[in-house]
N, C-alpha and C. Protein backbone atom coordinates (compact mmCIF):
# COMPACT_ATOMS: atom_id res chain seq x y z
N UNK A 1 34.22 44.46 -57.19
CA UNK A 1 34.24 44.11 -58.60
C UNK A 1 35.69 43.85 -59.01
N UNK A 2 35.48 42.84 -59.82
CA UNK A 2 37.13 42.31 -60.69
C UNK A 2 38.16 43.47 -61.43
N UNK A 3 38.99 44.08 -61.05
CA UNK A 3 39.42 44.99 -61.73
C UNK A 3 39.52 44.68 -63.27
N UNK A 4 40.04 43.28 -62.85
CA UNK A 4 40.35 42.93 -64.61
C UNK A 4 38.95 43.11 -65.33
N UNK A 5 37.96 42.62 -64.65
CA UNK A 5 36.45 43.10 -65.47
C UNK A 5 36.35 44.60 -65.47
N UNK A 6 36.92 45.31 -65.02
CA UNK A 6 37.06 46.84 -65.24
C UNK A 6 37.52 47.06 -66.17
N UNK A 7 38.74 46.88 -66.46
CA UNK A 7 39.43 46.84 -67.48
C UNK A 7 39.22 46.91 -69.36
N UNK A 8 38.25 45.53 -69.31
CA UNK A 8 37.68 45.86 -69.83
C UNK A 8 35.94 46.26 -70.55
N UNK A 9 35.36 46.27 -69.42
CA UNK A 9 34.41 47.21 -69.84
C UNK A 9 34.23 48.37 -70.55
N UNK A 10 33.47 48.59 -71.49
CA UNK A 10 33.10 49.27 -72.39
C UNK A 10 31.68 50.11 -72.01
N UNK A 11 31.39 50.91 -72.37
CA UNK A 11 29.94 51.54 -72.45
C UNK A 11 29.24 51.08 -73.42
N UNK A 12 28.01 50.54 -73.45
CA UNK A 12 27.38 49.89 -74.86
C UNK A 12 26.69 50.95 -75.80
N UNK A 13 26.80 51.80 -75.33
CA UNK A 13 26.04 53.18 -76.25
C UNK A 13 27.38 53.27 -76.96
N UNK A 14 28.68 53.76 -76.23
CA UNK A 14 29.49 54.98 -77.43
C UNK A 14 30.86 53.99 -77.26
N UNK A 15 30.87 53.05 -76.95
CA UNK A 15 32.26 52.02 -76.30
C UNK A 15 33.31 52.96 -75.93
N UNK A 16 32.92 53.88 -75.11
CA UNK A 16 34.21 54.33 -74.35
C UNK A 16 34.33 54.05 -73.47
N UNK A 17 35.13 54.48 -72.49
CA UNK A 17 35.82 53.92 -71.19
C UNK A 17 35.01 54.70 -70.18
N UNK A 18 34.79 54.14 -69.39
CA UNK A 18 33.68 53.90 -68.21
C UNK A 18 34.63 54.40 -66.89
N UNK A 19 33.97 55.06 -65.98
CA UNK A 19 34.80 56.06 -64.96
C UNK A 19 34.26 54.55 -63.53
N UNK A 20 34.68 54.21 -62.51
CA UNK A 20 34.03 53.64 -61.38
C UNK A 20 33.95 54.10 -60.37
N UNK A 21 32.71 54.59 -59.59
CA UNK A 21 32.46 55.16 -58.77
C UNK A 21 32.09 54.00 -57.77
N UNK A 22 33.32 54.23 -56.47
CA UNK A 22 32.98 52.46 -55.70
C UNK A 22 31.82 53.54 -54.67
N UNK A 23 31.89 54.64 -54.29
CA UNK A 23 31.07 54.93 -53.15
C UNK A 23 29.49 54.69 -53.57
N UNK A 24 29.20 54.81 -54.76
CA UNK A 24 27.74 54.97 -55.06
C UNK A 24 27.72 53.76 -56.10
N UNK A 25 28.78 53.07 -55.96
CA UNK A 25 28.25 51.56 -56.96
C UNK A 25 27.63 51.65 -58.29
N UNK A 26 28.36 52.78 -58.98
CA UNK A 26 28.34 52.79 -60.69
C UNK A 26 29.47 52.83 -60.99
N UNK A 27 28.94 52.58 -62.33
CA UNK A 27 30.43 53.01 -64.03
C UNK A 27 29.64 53.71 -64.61
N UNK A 28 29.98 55.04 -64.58
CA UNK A 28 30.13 56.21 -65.20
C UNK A 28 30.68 56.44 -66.63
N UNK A 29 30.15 56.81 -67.79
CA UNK A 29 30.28 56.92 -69.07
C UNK A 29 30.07 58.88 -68.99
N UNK A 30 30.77 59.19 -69.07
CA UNK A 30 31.36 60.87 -69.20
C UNK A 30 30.35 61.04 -70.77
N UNK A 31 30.71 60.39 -71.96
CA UNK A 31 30.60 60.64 -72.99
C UNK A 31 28.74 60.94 -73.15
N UNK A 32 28.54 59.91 -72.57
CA UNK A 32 26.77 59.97 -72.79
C UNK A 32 26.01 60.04 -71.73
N UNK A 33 26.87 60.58 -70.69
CA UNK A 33 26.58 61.48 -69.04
C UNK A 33 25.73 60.21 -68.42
N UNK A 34 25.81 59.02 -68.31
CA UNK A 34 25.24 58.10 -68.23
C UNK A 34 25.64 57.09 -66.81
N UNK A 35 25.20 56.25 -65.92
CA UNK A 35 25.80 55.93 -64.39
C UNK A 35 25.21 54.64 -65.06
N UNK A 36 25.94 53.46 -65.00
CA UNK A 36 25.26 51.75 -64.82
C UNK A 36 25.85 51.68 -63.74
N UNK A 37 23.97 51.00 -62.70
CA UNK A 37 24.55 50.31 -61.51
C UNK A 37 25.35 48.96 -61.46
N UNK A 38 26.09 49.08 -60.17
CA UNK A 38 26.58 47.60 -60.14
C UNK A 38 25.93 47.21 -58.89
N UNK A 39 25.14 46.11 -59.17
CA UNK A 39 24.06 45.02 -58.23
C UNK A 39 25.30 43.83 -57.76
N UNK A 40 25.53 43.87 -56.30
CA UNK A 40 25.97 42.20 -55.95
C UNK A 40 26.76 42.46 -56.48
N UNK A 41 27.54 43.42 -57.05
CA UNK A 41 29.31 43.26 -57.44
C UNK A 41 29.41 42.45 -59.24
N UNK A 42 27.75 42.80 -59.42
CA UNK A 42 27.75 42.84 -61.13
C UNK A 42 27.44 43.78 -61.95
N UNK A 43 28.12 44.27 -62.82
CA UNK A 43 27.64 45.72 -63.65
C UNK A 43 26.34 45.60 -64.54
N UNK A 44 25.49 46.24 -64.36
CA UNK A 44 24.06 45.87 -64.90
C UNK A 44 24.54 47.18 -65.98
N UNK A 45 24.76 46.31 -67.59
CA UNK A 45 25.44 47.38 -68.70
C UNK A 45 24.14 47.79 -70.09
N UNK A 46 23.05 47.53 -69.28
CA UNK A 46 21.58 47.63 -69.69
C UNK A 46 20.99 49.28 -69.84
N UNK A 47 20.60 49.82 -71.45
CA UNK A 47 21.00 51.13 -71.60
C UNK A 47 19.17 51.89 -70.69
N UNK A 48 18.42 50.98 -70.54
CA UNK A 48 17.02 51.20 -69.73
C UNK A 48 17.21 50.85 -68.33
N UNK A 49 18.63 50.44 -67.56
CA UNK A 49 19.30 50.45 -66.37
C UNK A 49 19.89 51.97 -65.87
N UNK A 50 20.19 52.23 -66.92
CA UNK A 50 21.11 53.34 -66.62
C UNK A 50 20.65 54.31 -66.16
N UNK A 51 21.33 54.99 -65.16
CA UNK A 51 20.75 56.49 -65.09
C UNK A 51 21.24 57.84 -65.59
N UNK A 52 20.41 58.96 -65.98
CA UNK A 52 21.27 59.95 -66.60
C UNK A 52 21.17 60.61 -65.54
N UNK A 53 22.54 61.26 -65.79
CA UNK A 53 23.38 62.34 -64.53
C UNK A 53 22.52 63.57 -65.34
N UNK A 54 22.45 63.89 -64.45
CA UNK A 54 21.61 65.49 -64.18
C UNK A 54 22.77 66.29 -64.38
N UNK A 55 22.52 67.51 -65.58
CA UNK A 55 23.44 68.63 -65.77
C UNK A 55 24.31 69.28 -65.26
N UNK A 56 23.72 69.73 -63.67
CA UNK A 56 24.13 70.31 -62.58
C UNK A 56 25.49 69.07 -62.00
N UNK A 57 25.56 68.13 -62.26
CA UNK A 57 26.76 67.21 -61.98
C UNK A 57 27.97 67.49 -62.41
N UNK A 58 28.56 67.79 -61.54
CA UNK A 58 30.21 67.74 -62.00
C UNK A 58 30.94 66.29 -62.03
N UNK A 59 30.53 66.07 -63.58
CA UNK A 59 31.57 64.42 -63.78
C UNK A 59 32.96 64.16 -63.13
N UNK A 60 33.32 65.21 -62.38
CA UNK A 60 34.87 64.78 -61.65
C UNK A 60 34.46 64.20 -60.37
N UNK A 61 33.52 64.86 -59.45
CA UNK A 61 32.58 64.57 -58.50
C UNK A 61 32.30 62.77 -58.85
N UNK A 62 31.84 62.63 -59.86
CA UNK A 62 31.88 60.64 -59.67
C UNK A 62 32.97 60.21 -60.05
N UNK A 63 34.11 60.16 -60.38
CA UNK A 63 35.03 59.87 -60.21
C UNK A 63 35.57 59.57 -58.55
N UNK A 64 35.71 57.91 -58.55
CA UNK A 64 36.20 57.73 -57.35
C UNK A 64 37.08 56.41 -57.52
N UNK A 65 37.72 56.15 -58.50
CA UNK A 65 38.33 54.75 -58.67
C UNK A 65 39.70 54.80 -57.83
């Protein structure tokens, strides 16, 4: 993925800044515990795409940029 499209990506729920996890191919939103996949090296930023991180997750754990 384009860093510069990293850059600026937004979360469409709370527009905060989005964490990228390259091993498991999401952007991570901390704020609304939330993972959008990226398909083919495109961020699918679709809020019925998303998956919610399970409680037991330590949000530092997806952190992998």
């Amino acid at each position: 993925m384009d860093t510069r499209l990293f850059d600026i990506l937004v979360c469409p729920l709370c527009k905060g800044r989005l964490k990228l996890n390259r091993a498991l191919g999401q952007l991570i939103c901390k704020a609304d515990r939330l993972a959008y996949p990226i398909r083919d090296g495109i961020p699918i930023m679709l809020e019925n795409e998303a998956k919610k991180l399970d409680d037991t997750v330590e949000l530092s754990e997806t952190e992998a940029n």
